[in-house]
Every structure is written in C-alpha cells, then in structure tokens.
Protein backbone atom coordinates (compact mmCIF):
# COMPACT_ATOMS: atom_id res chain seq x y z
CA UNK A 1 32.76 9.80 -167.17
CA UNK A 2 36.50 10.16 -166.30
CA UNK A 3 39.13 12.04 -167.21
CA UNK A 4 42.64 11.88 -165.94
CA UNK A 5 41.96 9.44 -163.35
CA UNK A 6 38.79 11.76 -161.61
CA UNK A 7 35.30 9.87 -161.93
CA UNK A 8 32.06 11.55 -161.90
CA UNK A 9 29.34 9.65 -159.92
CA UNK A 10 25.58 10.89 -160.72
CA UNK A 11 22.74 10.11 -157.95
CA UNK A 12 20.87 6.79 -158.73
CA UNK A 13 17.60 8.53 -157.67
CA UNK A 14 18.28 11.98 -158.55
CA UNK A 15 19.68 11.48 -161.99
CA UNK A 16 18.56 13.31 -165.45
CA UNK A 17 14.70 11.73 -166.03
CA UNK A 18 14.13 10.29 -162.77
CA UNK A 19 10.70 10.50 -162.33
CA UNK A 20 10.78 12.98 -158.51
CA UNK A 21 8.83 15.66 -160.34
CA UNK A 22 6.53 16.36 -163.35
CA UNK A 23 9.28 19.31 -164.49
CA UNK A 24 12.59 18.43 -165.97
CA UNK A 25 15.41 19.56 -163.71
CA UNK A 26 17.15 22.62 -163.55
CA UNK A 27 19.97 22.77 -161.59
CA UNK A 28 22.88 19.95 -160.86
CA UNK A 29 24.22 19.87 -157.30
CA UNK A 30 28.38 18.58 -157.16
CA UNK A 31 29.07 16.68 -153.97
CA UNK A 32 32.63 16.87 -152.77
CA UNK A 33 33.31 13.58 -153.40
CA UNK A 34 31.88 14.41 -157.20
CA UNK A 35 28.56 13.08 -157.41
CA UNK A 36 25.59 14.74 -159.36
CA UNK A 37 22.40 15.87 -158.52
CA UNK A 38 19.73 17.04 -160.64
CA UNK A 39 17.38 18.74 -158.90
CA UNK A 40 14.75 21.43 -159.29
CA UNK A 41 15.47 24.93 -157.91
CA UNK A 42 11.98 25.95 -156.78
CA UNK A 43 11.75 23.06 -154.82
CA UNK A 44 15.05 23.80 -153.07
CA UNK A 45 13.87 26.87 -152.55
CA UNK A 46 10.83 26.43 -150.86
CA UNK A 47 12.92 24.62 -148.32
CA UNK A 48 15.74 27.36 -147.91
CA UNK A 49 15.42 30.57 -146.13
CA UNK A 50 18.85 31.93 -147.68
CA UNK A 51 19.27 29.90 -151.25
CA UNK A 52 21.21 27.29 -149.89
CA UNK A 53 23.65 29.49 -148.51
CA UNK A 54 23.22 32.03 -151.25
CA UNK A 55 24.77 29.14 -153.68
CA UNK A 56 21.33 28.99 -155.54
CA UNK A 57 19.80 32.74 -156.95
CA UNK A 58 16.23 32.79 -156.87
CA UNK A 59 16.80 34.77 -160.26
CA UNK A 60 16.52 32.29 -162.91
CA UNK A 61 20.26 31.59 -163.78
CA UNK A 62 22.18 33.08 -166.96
CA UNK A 63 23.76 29.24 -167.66
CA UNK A 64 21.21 26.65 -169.38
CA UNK A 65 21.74 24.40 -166.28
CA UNK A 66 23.98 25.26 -163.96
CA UNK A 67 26.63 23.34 -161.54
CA UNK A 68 26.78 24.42 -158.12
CA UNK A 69 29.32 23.05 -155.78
CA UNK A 70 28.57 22.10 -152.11
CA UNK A 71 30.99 21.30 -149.39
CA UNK A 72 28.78 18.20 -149.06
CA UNK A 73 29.38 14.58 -149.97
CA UNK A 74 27.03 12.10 -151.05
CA UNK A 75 25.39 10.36 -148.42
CA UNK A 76 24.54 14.09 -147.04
CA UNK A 77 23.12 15.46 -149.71
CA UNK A 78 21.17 12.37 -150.70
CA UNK A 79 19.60 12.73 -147.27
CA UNK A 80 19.01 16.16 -147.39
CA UNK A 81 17.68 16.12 -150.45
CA UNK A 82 15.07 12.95 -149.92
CA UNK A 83 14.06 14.98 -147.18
CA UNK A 84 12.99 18.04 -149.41
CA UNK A 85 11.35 15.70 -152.32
C-alpha cells in the first residue's frame, strides 16, 4: 500500500487470518514506523491494567475495526505482543 511516497508495512505474524487465535481480529495496532497489527482486544486486555494506556476502551468500539496509534515501532510491539499471545 503506498500513497505519496508513505508505505504501510503489516506484521508477518500478526496479519489479517493469521492463525494466533480461533476469533477473527478486532482491533489494528499502527507502529510509528507504520506497521499493522491485528490483534484481538480481549486478549490485550487481559494483559493491561489501564487499556494500554487508555488507547484501547474496554467498551466495544463504535468503528467496525478500529486503528489505534502507539508511540511504538515495530520490533517493540512485535515483542510485546508475542509476549501476550
């Protein structure tokens, strides 16, 4: 995906269908450096005492599937999130 010169990475392992969890995903995660995560919000969290932050509502969102941004890149967030899964 590109546009303008920007490219859009998504997560080899946490990509739309990857086979982490019997549910589809819910949310997608944006890295700083613009990679995707799809990801499933109860699992996050289980693992979060504050909703990431307060970035994810433990309301079920008004948007389909929703983007949230992190002030994370990549090779973070991969980490963080193997750890979870």
């Amino acid at each position: 995906m590109s546009e303008r010169g920007s490219q859009i990475s998504v997560s080899t392992v946490f990509h739309p269908g990857a086979d982490i969890d019997p549910f589809p995903s819910d949310l997608s995660l944006s890295t700083s450096d613009s990679t995707l995560f799809f990801v499933h919000t109860y699992r996050l969290l289980a693992y979060s005492v504050n909703g990431f932050n307060s970035l994810i509502p433990d309301t079920p969102p008004v948007v389909d599937h929703p983007v949230v941004f992190l002030p994370l890149n990549a090779t973070v967030l991969n980490i963080l999130l193997h750890t979870i899964y």
